[in-house]
N, C-alpha and C. Protein backbone atom coordinates (compact mmCIF):
# COMPACT_ATOMS: atom_id res chain seq x y z
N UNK A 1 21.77 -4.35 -5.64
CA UNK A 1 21.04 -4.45 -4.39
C UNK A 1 19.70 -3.76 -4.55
N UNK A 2 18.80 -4.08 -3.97
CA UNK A 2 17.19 -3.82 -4.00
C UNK A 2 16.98 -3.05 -2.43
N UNK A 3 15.79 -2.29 -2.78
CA UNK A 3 15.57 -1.78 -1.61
C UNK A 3 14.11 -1.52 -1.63
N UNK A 4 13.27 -2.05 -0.39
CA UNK A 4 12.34 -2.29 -0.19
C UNK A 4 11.90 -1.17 0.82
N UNK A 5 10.67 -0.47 0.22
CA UNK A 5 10.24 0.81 0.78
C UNK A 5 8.71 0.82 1.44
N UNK A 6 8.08 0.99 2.50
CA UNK A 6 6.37 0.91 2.93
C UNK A 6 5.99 -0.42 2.94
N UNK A 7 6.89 -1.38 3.21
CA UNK A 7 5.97 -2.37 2.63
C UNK A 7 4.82 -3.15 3.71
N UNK A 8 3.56 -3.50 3.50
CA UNK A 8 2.64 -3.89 4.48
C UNK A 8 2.35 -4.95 4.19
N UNK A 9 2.16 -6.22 5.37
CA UNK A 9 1.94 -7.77 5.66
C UNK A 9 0.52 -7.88 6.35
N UNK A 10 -0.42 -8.22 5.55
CA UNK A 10 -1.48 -8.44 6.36
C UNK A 10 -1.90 -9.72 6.65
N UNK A 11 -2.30 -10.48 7.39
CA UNK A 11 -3.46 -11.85 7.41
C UNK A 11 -4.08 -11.88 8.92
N UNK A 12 -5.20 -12.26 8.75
CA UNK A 12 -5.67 -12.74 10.15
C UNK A 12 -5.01 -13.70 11.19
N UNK A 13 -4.16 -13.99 10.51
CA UNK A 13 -3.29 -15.26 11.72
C UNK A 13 -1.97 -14.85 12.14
N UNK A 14 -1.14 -14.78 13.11
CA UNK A 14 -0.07 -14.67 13.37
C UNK A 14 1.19 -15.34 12.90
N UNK A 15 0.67 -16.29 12.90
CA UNK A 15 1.76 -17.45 12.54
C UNK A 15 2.17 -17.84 11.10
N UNK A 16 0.87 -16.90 10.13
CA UNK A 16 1.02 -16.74 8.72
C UNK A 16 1.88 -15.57 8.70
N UNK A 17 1.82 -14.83 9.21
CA UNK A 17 2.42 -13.39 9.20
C UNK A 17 4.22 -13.57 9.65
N UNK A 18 4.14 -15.00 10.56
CA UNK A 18 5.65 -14.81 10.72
C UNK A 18 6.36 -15.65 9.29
N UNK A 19 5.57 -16.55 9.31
CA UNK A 19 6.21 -17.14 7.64
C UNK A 19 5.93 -16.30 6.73
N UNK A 20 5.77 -15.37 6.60
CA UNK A 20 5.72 -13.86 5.61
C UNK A 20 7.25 -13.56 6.05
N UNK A 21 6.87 -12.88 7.18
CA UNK A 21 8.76 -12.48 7.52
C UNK A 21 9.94 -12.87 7.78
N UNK A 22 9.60 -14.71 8.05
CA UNK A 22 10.72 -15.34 7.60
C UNK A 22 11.40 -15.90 6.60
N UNK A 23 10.05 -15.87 5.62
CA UNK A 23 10.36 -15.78 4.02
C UNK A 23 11.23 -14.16 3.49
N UNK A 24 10.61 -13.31 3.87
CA UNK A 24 11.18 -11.87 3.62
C UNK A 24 12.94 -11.76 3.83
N UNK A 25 13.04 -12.73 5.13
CA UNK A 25 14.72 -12.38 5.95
C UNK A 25 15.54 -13.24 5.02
N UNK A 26 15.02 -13.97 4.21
CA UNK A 26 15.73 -14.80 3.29
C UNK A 26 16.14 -14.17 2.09
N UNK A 27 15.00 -13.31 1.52
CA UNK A 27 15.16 -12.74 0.31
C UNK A 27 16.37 -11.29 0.86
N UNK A 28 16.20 -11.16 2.38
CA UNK A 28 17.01 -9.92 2.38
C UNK A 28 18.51 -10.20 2.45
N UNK A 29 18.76 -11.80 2.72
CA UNK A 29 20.32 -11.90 2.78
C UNK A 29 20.51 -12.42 1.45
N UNK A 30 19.52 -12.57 0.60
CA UNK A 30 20.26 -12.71 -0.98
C UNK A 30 20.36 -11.33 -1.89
N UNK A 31 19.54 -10.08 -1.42
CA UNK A 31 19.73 -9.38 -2.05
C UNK A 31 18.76 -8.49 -1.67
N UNK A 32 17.93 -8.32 -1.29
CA UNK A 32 16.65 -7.06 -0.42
C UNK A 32 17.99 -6.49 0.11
N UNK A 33 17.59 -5.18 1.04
CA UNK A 33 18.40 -4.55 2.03
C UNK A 33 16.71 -3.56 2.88
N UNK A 34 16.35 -4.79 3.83
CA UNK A 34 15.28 -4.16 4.84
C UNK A 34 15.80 -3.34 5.86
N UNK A 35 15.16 -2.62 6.54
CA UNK A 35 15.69 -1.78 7.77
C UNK A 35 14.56 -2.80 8.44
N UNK A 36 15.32 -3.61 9.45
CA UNK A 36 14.58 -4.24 10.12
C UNK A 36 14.02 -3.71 11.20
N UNK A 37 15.20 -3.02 11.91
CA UNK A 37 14.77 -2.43 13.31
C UNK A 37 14.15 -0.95 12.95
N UNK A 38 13.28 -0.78 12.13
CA UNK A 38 12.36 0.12 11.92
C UNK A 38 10.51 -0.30 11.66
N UNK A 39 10.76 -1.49 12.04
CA UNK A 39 9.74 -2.53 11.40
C UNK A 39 8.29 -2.20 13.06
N UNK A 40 7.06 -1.81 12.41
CA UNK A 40 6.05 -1.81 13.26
C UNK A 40 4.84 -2.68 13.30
N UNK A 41 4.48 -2.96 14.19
CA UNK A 41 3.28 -4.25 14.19
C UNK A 41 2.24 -3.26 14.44
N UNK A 42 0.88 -3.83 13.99
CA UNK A 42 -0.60 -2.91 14.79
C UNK A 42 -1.07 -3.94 14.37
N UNK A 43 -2.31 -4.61 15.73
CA UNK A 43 -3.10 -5.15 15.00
C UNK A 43 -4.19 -4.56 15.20
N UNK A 44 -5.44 -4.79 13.92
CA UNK A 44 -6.59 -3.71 14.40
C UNK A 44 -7.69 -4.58 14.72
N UNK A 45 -8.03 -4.09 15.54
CA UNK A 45 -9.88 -4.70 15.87
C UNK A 45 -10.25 -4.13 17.05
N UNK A 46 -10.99 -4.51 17.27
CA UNK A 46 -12.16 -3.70 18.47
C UNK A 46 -11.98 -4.13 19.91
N UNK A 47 -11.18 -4.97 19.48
CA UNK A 47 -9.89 -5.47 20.67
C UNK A 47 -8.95 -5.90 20.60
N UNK A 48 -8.00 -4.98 20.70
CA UNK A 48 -6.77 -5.19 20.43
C UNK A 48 -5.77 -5.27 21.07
N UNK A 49 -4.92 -6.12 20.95
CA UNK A 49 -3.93 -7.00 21.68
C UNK A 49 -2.71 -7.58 20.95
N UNK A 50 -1.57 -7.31 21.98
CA UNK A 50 -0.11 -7.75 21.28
C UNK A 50 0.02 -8.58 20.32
N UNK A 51 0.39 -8.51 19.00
CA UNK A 51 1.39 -9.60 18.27
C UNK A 51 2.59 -10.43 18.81
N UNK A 52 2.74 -11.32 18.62
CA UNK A 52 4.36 -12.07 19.29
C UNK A 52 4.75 -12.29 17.70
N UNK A 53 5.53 -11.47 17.32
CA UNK A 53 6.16 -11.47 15.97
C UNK A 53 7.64 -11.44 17.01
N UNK A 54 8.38 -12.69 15.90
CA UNK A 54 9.86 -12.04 16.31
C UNK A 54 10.61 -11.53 15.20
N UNK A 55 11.38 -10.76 15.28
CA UNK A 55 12.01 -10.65 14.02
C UNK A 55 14.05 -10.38 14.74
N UNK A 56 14.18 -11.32 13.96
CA UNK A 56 16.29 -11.64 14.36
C UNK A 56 15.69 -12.06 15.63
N UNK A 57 14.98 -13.05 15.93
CA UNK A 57 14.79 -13.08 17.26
C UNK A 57 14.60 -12.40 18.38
N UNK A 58 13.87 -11.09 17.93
CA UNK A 58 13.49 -10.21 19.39
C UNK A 58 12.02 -10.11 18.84
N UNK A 59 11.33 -9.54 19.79
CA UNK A 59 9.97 -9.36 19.64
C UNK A 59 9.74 -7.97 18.89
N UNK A 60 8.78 -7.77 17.91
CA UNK A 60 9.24 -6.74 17.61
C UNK A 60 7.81 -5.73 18.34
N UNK A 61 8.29 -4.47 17.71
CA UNK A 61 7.54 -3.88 18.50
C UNK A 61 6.07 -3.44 18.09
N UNK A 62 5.21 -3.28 19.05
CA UNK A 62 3.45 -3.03 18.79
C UNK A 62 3.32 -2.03 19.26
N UNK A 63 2.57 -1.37 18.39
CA UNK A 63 2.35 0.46 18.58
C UNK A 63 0.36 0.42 18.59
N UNK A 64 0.07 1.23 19.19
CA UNK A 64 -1.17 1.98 19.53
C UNK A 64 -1.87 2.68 17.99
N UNK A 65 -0.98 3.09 17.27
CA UNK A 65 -1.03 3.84 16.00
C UNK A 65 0.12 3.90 15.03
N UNK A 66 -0.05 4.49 13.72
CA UNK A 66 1.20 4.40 12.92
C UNK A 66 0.89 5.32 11.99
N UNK A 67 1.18 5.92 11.40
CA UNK A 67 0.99 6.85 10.26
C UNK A 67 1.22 6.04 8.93
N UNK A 68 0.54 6.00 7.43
CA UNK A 68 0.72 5.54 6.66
C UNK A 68 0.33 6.00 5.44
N UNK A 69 0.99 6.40 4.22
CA UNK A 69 0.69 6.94 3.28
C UNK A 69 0.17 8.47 3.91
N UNK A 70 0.75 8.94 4.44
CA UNK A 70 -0.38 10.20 5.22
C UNK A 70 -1.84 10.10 5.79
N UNK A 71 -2.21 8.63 6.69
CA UNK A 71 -3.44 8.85 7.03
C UNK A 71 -2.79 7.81 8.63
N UNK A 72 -3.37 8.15 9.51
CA UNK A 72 -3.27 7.33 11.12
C UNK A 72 -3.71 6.41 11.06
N UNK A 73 -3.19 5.44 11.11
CA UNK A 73 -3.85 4.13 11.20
C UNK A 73 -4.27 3.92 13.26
N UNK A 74 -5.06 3.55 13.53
CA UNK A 74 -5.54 3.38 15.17
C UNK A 74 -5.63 1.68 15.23
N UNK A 75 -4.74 0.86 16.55
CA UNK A 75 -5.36 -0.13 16.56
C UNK A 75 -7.05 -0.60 17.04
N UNK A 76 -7.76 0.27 17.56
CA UNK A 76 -8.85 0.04 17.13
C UNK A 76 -9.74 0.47 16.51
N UNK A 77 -9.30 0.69 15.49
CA UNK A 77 -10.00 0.86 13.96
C UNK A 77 -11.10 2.60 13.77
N UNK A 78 -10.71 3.21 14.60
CA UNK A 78 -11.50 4.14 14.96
C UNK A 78 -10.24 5.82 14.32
N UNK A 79 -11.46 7.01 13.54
CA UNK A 79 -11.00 7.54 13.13
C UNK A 79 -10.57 8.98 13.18
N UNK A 80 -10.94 9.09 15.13
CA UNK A 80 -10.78 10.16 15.30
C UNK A 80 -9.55 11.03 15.67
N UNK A 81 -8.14 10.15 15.68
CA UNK A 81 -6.90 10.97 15.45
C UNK A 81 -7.25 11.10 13.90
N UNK A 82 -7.46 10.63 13.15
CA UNK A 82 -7.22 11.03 11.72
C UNK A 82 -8.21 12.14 11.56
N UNK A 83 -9.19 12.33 12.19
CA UNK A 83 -10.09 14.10 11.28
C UNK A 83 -9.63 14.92 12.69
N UNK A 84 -8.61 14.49 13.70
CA UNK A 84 -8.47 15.71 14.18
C UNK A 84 -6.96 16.51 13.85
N UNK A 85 -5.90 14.95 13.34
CA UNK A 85 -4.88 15.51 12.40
C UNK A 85 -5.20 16.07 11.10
N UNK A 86 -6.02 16.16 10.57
CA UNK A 86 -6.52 16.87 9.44
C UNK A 86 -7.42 18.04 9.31
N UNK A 87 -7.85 18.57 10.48
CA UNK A 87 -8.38 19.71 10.70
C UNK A 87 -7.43 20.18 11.43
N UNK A 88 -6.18 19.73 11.87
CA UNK A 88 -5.15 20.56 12.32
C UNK A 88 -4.31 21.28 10.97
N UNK A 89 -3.83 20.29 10.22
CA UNK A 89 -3.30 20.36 8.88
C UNK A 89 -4.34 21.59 8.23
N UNK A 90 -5.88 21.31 8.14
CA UNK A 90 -6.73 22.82 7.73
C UNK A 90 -6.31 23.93 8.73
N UNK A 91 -6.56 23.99 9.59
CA UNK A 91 -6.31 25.31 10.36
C UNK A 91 -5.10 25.99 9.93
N UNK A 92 -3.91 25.23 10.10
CA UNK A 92 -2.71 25.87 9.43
C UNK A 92 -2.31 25.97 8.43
N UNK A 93 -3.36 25.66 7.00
CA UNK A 93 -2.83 25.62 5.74
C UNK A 93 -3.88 27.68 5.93
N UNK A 94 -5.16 27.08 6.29
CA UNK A 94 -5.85 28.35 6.80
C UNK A 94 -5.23 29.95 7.00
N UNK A 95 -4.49 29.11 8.44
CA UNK A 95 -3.99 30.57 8.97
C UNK A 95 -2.48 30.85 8.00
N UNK A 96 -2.18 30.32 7.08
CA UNK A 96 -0.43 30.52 6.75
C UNK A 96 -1.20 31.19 5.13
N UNK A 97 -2.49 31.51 4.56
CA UNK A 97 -3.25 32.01 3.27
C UNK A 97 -2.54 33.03 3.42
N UNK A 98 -2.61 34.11 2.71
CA UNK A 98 -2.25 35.83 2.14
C UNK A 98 -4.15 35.88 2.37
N UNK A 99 -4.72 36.83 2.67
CA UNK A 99 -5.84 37.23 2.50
C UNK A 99 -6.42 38.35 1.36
N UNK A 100 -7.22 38.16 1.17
CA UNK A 100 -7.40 39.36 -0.22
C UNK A 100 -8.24 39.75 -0.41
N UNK A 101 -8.34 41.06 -0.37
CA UNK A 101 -9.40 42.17 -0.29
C UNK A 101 -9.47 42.90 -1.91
N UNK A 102 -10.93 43.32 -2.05
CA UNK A 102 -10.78 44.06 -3.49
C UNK A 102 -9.56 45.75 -3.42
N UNK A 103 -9.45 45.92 -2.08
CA UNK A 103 -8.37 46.83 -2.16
C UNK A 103 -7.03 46.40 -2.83
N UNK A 104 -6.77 44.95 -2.76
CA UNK A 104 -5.46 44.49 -3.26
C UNK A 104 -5.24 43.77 -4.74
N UNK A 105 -6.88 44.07 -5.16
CA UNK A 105 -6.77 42.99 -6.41
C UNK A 105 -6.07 44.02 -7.64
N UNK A 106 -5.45 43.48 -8.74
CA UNK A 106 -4.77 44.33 -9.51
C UNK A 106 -5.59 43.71 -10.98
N UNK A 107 -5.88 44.44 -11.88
CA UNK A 107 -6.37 44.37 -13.16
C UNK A 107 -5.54 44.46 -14.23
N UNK A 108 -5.39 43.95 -15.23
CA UNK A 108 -4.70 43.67 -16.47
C UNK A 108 -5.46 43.98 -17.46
């Protein structure tokens, strides 16, 4: 059995994107093993608006944002959750340092 991990479907058309995933549901009853109902849609542009993807026949679901490889993806393409999750990530790599003063440095 195979197991399929991150995987991302892109095209400008919808209807290409569902023959992507109805090709996919084929390969998963011969031998893939997808987590389907973990499956997220975004589409991005500067206006953005629902997908009608079905998947097992329900609609699946469309999110506002998604996290990926460690960076926020936004459906409209804009990047300011991502430098304000990452100056959060600085502040606390920041505040969690040891600090060090020449009072503490030791010589060899």
């Amino acid at each position: 059995m195979k197991y399929a991990g991150d995987l991302v479907l892109l095209d400008t058309e919808e209807a290409i994107l569902q023959g992507m995933i109805d090709k996919l549901k084929l390969y998963d009853a011969m031998e893939w093993k997808l987590m389907w109902k973990k499956n997220k849609l975004i589409r991005i542009s500067m206006q953005p608006s629902p997908m009608q993807i079905m998947i097992d026949q329900k609609q699946a679901e469309n999110v506002e944002y998604l996290t990926y490889l460690g960076s926020i993806l936004t459906n409209d393409a804009r990047c300011t959750g991502e430098m304000k999750s990452r100056t959060t990530m600085a502040k606390v790599a920041i505040t969690n340092k040891k600090t060090f003063s020449p009072t503490n440095w030791t010589w060899n």
